[in-house]
C-alpha atoms as a PDB file:
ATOM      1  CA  UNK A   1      13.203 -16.096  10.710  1.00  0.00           C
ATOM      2  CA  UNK A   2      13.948 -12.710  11.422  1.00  0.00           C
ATOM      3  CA  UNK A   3      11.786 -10.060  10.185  1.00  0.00           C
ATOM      4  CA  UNK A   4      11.034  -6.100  10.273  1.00  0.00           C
ATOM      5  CA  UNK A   5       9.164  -3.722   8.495  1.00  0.00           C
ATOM      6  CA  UNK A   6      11.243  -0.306   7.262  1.00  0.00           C
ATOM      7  CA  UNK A   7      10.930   2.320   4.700  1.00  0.00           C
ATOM      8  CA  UNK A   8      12.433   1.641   1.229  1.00  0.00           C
ATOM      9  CA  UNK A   9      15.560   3.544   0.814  1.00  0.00           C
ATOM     10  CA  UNK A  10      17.452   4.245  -2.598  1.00  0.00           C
ATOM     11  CA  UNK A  11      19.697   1.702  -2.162  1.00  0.00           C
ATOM     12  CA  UNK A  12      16.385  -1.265  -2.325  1.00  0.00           C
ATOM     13  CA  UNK A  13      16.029  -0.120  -5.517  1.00  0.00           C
ATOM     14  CA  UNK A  14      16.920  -3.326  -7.792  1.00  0.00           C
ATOM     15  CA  UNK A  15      15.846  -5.640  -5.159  1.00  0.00           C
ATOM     16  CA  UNK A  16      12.330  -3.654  -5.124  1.00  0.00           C
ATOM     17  CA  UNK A  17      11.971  -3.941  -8.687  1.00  0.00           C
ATOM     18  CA  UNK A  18      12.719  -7.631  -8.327  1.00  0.00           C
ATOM     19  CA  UNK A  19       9.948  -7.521  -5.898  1.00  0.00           C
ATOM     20  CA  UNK A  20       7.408  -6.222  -7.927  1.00  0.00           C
ATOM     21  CA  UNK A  21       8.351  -8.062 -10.930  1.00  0.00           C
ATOM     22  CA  UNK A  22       7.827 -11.565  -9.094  1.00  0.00           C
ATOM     23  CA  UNK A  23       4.718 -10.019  -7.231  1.00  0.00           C
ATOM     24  CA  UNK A  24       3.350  -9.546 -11.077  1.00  0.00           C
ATOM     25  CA  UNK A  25       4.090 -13.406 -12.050  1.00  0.00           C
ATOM     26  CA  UNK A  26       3.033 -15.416  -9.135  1.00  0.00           C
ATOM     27  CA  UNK A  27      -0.323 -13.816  -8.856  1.00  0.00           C
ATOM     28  CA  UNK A  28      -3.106 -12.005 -10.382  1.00  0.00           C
ATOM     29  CA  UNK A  29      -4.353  -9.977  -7.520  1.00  0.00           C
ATOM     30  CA  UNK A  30      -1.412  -7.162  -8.334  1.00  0.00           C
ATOM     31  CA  UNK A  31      -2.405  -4.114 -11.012  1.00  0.00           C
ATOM     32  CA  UNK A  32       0.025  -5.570 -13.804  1.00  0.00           C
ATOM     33  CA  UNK A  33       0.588  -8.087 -15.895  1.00  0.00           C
ATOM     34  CA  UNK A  34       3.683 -10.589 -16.009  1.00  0.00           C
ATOM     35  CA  UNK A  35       6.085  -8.674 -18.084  1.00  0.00           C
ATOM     36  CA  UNK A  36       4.218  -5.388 -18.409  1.00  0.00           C
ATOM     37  CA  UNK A  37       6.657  -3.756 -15.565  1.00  0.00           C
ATOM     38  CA  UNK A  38       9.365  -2.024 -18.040  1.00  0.00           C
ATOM     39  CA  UNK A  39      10.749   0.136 -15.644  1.00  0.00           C
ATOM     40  CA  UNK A  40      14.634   0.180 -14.994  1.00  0.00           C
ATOM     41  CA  UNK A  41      16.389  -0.118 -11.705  1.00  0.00           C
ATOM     42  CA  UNK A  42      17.253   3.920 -12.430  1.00  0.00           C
ATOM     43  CA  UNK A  43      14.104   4.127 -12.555  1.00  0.00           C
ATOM     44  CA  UNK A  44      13.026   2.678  -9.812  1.00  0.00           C
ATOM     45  CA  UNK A  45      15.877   4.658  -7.633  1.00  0.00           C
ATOM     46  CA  UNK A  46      13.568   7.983  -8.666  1.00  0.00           C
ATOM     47  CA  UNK A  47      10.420   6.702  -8.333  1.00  0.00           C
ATOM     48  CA  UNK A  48      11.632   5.985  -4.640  1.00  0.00           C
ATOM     49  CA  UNK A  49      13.176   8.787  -4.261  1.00  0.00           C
ATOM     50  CA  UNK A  50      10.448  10.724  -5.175  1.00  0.00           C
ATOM     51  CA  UNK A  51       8.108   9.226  -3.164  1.00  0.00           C
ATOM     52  CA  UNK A  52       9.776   9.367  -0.099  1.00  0.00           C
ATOM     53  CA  UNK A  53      10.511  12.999  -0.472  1.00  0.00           C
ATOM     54  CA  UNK A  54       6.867  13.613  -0.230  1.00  0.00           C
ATOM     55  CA  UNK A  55       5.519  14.181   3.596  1.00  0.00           C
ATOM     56  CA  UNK A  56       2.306  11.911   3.061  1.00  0.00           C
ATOM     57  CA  UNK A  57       3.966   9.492   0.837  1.00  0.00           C
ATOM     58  CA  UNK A  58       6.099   6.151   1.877  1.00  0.00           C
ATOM     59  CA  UNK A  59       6.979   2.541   1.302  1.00  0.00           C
ATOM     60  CA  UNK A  60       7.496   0.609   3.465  1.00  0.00           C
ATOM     61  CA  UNK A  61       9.029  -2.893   2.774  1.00  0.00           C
ATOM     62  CA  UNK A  62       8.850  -6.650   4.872  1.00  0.00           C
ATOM     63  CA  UNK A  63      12.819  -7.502   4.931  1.00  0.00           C
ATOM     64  CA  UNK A  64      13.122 -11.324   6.270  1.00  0.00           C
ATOM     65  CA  UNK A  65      16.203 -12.510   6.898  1.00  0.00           C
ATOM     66  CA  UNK A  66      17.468  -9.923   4.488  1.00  0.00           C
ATOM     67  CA  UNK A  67      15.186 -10.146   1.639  1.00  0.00           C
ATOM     68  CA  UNK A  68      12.575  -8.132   0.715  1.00  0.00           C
ATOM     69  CA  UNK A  69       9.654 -10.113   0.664  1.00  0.00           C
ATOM     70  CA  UNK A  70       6.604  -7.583   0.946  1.00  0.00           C
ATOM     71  CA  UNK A  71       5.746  -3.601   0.640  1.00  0.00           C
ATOM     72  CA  UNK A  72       3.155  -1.675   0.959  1.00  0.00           C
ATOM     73  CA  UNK A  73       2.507   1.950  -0.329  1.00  0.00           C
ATOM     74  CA  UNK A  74       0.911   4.865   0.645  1.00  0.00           C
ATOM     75  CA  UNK A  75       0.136   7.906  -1.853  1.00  0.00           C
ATOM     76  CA  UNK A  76      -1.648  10.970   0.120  1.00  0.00           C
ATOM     77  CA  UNK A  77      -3.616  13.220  -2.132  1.00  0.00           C
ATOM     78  CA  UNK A  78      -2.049  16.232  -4.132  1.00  0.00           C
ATOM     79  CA  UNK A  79      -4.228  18.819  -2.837  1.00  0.00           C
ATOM     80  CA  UNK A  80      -5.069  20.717   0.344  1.00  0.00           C
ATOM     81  CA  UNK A  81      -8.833  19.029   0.190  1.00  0.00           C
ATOM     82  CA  UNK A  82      -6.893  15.512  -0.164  1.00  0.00           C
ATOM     83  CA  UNK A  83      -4.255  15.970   1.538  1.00  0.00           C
ATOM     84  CA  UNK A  84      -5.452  13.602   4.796  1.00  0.00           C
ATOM     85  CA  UNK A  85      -6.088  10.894   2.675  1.00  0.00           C
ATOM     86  CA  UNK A  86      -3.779   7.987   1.389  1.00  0.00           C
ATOM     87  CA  UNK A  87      -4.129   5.476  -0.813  1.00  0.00           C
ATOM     88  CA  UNK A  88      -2.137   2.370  -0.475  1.00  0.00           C
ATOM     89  CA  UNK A  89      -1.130  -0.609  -2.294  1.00  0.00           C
ATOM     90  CA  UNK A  90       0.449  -3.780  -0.649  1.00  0.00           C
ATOM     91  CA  UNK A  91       2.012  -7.408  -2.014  1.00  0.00           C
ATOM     92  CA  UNK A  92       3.221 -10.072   0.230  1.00  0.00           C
ATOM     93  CA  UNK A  93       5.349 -12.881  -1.657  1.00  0.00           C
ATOM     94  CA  UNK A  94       3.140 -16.045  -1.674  1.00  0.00           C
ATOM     95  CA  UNK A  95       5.593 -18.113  -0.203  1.00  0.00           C
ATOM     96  CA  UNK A  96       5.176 -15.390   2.909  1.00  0.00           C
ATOM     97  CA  UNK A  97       1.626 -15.360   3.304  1.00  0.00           C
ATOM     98  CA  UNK A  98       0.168 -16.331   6.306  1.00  0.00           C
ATOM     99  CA  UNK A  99       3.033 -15.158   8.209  1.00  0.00           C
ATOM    100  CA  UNK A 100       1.749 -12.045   9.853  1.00  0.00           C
ATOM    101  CA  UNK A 101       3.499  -9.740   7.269  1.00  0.00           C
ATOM    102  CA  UNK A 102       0.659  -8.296   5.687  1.00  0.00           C
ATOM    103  CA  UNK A 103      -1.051  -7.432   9.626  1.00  0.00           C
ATOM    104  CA  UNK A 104       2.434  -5.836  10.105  1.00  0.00           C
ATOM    105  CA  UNK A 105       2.842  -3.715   7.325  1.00  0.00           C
ATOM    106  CA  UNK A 106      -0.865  -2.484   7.653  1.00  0.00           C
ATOM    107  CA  UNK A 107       0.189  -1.624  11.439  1.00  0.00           C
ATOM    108  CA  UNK A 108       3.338   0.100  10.565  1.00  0.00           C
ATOM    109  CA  UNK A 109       1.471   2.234   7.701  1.00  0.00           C
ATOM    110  CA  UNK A 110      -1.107   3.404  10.053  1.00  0.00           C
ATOM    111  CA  UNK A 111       1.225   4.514  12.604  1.00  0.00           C
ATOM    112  CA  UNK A 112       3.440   6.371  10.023  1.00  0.00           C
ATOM    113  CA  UNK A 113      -0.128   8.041   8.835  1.00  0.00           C
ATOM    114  CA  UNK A 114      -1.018   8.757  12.482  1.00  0.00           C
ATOM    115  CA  UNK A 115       2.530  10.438  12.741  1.00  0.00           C
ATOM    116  CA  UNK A 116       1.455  12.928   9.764  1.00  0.00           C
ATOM    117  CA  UNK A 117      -1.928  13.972  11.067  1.00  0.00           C
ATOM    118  CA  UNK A 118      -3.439  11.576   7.975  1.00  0.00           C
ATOM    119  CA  UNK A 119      -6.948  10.893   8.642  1.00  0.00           C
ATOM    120  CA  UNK A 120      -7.777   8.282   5.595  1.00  0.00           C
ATOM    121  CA  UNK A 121      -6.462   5.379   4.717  1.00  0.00           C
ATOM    122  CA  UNK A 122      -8.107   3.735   1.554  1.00  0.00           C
ATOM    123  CA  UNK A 123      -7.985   0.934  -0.860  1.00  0.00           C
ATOM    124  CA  UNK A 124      -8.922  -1.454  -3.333  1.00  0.00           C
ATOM    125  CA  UNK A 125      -9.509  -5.035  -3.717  1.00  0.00           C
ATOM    126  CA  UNK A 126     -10.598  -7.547  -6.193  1.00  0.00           C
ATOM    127  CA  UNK A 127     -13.787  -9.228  -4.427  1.00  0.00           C
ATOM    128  CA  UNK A 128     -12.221 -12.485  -4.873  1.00  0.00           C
ATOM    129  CA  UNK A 129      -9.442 -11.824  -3.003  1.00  0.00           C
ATOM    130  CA  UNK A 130     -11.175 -13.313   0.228  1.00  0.00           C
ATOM    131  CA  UNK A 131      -7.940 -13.574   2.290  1.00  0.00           C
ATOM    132  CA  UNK A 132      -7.137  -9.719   1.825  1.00  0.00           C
ATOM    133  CA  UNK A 133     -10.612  -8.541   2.257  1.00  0.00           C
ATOM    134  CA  UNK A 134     -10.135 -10.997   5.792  1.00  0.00           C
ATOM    135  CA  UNK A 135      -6.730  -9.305   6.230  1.00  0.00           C
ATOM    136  CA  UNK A 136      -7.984  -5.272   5.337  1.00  0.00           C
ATOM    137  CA  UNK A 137     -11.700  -6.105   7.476  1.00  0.00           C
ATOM    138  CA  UNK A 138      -9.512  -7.299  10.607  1.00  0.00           C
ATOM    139  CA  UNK A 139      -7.328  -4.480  10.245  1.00  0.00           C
ATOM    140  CA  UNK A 140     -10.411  -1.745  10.775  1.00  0.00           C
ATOM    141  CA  UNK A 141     -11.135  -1.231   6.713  1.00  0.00           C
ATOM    142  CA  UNK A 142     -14.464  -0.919   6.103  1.00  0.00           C
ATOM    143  CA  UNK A 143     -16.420  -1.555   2.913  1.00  0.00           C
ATOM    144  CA  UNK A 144     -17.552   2.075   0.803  1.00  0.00           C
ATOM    145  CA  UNK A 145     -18.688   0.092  -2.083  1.00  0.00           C
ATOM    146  CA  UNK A 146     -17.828  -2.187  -5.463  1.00  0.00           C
ATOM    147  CA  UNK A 147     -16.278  -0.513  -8.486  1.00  0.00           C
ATOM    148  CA  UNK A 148     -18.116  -3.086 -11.122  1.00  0.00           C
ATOM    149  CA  UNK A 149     -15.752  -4.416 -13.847  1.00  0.00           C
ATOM    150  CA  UNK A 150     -12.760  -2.027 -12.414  1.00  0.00           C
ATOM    151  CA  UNK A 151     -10.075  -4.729 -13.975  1.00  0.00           C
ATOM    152  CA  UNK A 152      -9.964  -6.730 -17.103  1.00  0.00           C
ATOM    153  CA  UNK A 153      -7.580 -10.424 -15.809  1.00  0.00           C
ATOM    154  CA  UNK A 154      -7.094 -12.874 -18.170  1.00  0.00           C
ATOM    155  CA  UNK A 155      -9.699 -11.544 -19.864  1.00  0.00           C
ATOM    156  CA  UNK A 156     -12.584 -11.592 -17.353  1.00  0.00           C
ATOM    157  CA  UNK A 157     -13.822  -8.824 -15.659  1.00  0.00           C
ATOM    158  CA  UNK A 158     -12.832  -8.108 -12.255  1.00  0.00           C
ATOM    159  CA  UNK A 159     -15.223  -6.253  -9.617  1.00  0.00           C
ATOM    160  CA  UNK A 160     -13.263  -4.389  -6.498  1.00  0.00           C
ATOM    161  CA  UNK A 161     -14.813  -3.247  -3.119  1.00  0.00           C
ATOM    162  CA  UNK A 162     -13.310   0.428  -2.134  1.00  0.00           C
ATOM    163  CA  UNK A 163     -12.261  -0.202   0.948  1.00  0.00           C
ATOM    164  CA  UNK A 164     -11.248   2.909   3.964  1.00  0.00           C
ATOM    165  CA  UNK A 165     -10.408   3.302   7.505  1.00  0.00           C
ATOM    166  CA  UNK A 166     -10.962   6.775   9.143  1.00  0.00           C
ATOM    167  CA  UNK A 167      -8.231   7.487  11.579  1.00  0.00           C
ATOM    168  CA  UNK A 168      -9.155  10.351  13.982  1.00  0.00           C
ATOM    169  CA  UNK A 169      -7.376  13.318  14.448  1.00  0.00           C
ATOM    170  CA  UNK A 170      -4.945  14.104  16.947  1.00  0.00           C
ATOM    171  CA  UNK A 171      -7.015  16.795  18.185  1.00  0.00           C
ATOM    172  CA  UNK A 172     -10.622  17.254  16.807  1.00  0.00           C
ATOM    173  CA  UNK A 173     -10.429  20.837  17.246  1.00  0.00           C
ATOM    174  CA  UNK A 174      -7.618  21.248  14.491  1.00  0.00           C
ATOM    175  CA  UNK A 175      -9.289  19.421  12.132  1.00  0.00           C
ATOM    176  CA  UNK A 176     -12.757  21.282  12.939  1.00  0.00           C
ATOM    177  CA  UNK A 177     -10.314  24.415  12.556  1.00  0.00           C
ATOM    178  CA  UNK A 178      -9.746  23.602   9.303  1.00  0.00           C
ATOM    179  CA  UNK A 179      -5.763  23.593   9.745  1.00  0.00           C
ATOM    180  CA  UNK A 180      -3.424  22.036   7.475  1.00  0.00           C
ATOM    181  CA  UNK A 181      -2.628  18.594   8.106  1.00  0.00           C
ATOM    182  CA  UNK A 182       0.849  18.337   7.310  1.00  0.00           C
END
């Protein structure tokens, strides 16, 4: 099996929806639904394109053997107070779990955030997702507290912890400066 872990390009687009859309079917720990993803693959080119356009934006994707079998996403904030922080998102195809894909794309994401002078990574996950929280705890994430009833799954409600790791600056004294980041 050979693996890596890249950023998305243009070109991913269709496969990257495909992705998504099997990420949404095979289980219920992603944000949508099975069959609520309407976007088009022209879609999907701009949404990538637009994402990686932005300094403290990127996704990257697992490619094994060719095939994309995982991303993970990282949105820094909008404004100059935010603008250290990301937040990410990440699905690994069940029948890749286990593998060391999800360790690799959370390693790859920090060092592209390191690379941009980003000092926060955070997330979310639902509390009964035991083998992320395992995955995200291992990885440095730390618990900032549980968003109560945050998701509505087949009609339950869903608690998530808020979950961040603090990456320090390059040098303290630019951040203590209050320089900008990017």
């Amino acid at each position: 099996m050979r693996s890596c872990v890249r950023e998305i390009t243009e070109d991913d687009a269709e496969e990257f929806l495909g992705l998504l859309k099997q990420l949404d079917s095979e289980t219920s720990f992603m944000l949508m639904d099975p069959g609520e993803r309407t976007t088009s693959t022209e879609e999907q080119r701009q949404w990538i394109r637009s994402a990686v356009e932005v300094v403290n934006h990127t996704i990257l994707v697992a490619d094994v053997d060719g095939e994309l079998v995982g991303f993970i996403g990282a949105r820094g904030g909008a404004y100059h107070r935010n603008h250290h922080c990301a937040h990410l998102a990440m699905g690994v195809l069940q029948a890749y779990c286990g593998h060391g894909l999800g360790r690799s794309l959370l390693r790859e994401v920090e060092q592209w955030a390191r690379k941009r002078n980003l000092r926060r990574l955070e997330l979310t996950v639902m509390v009964h997702n035991e083998r992320a929280v395992r995955l995200y705890r291992g990885a440095g994430f730390a618990f900032e507290g549980t968003k109560r009833e945050a998701l509505v799954v087949d009609g339950r409600a869903i608690d998530e912890h808020a979950m961040a790791k603090l990456l320090p600056p390059p040098e303290a004294a630019e951040f203590a400066l209050g320089r900008p980041f990017s």
